[in-house]
Each structure stands twice: as structure tokens, then as C-alpha cells.
C-alpha atoms as a PDB file:
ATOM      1  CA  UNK A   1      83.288  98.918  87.383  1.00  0.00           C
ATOM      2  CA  UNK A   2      83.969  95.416  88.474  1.00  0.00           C
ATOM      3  CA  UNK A   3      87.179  95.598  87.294  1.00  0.00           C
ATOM      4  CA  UNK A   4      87.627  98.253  90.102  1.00  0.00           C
ATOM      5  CA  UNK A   5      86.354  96.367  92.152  1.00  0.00           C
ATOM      6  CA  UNK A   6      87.889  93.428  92.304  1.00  0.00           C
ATOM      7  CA  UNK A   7      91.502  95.383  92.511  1.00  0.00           C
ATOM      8  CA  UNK A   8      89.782  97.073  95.214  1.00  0.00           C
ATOM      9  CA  UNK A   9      89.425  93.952  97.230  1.00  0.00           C
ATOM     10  CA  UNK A  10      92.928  92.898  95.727  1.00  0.00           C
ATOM     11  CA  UNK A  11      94.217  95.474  98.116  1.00  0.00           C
ATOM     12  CA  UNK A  12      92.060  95.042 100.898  1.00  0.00           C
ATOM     13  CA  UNK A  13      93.374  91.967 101.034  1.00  0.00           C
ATOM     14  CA  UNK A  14      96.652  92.594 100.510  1.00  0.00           C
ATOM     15  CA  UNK A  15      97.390  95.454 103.186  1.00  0.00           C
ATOM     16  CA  UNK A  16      94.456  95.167 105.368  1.00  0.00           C
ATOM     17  CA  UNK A  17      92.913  92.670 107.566  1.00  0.00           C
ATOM     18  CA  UNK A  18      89.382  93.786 106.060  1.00  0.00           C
ATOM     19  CA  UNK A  19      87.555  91.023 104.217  1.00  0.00           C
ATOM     20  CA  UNK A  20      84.421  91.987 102.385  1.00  0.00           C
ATOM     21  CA  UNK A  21      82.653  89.376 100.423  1.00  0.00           C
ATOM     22  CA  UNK A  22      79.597  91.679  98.884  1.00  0.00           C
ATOM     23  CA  UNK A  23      79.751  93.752  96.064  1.00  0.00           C
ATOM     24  CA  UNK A  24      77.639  96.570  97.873  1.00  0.00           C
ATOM     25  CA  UNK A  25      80.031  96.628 100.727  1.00  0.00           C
ATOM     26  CA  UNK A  26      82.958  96.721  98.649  1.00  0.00           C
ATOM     27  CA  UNK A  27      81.009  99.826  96.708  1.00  0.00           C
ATOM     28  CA  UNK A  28      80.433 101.572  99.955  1.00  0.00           C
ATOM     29  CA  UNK A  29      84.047 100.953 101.620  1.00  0.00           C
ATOM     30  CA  UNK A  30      85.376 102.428  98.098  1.00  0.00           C
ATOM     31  CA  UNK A  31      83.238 105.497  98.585  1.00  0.00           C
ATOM     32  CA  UNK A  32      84.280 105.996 101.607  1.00  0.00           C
ATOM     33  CA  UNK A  33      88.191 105.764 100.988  1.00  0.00           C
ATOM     34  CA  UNK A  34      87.826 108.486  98.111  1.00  0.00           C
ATOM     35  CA  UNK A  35      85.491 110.762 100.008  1.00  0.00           C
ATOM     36  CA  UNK A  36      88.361 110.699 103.134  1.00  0.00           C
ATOM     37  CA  UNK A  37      91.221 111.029 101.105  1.00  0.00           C
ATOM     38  CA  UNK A  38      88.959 114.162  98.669  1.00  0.00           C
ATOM     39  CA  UNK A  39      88.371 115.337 102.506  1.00  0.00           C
ATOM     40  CA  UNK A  40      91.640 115.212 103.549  1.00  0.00           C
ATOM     41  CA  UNK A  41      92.908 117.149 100.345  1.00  0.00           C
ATOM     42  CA  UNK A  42      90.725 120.008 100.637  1.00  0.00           C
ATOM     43  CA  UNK A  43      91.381 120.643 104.480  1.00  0.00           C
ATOM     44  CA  UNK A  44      94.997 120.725 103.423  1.00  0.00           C
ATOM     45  CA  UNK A  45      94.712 122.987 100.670  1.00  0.00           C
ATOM     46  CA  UNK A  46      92.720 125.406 103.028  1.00  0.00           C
ATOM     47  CA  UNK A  47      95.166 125.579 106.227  1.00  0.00           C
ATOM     48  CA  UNK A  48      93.931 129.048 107.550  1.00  0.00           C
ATOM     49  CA  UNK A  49      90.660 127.079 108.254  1.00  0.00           C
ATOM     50  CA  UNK A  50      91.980 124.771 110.657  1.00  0.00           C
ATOM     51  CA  UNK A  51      91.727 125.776 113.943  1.00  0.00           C
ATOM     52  CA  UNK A  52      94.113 126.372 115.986  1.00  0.00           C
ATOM     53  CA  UNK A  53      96.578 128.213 113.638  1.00  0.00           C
END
């Protein structure tokens, strides 16, 4: 887990102007990236739900 964690800030750092010092927010901002991107997957996979077409 910290191992993931620290290549998780790695990038952060690298491509993004996001700096995040605690391990908690680091946690929570790594959540976040894989629940958007499992979001993101599943609308796509589903397009006769989107509305619209």
C-alpha cells in the first residue's frame, strides 16, 4: 500500500499541479481517480443509457 502510494504522488507531481502532503488525502484522491475512471467505463459500455441518443 505505501508503495502505491508514494507512485501515486510520484505522478501527482509529475503531471499535475496537485500537491498533497497526507497520507489520508493521498488515499482519498486515489479513490476518487479509480471510482471516475470505473464510472466512466461503465457509462461507456452502456451507451443506450445516455441520454440523448
Amino acid at each position: 500500500m505505501e508503495r502505491i502510494l508514494s507512485k501515486w504522488q510520484c505522478f501527482l507531481n509529475e503531471y499535475t499541479d496537485i500537491k498533497l502532503k497526507s497520507k489520508s488525502s493521498l488515499l482519498i484522491s486515489l479513490i476518487v481517480a479509480i471510482a471516475g475512471l470505473v464510472l466512466t467505463i461503465i457509462v461507456l459500455s452502456m451507451p443506450e443509457r445516455l441520454p440523448g441518443t
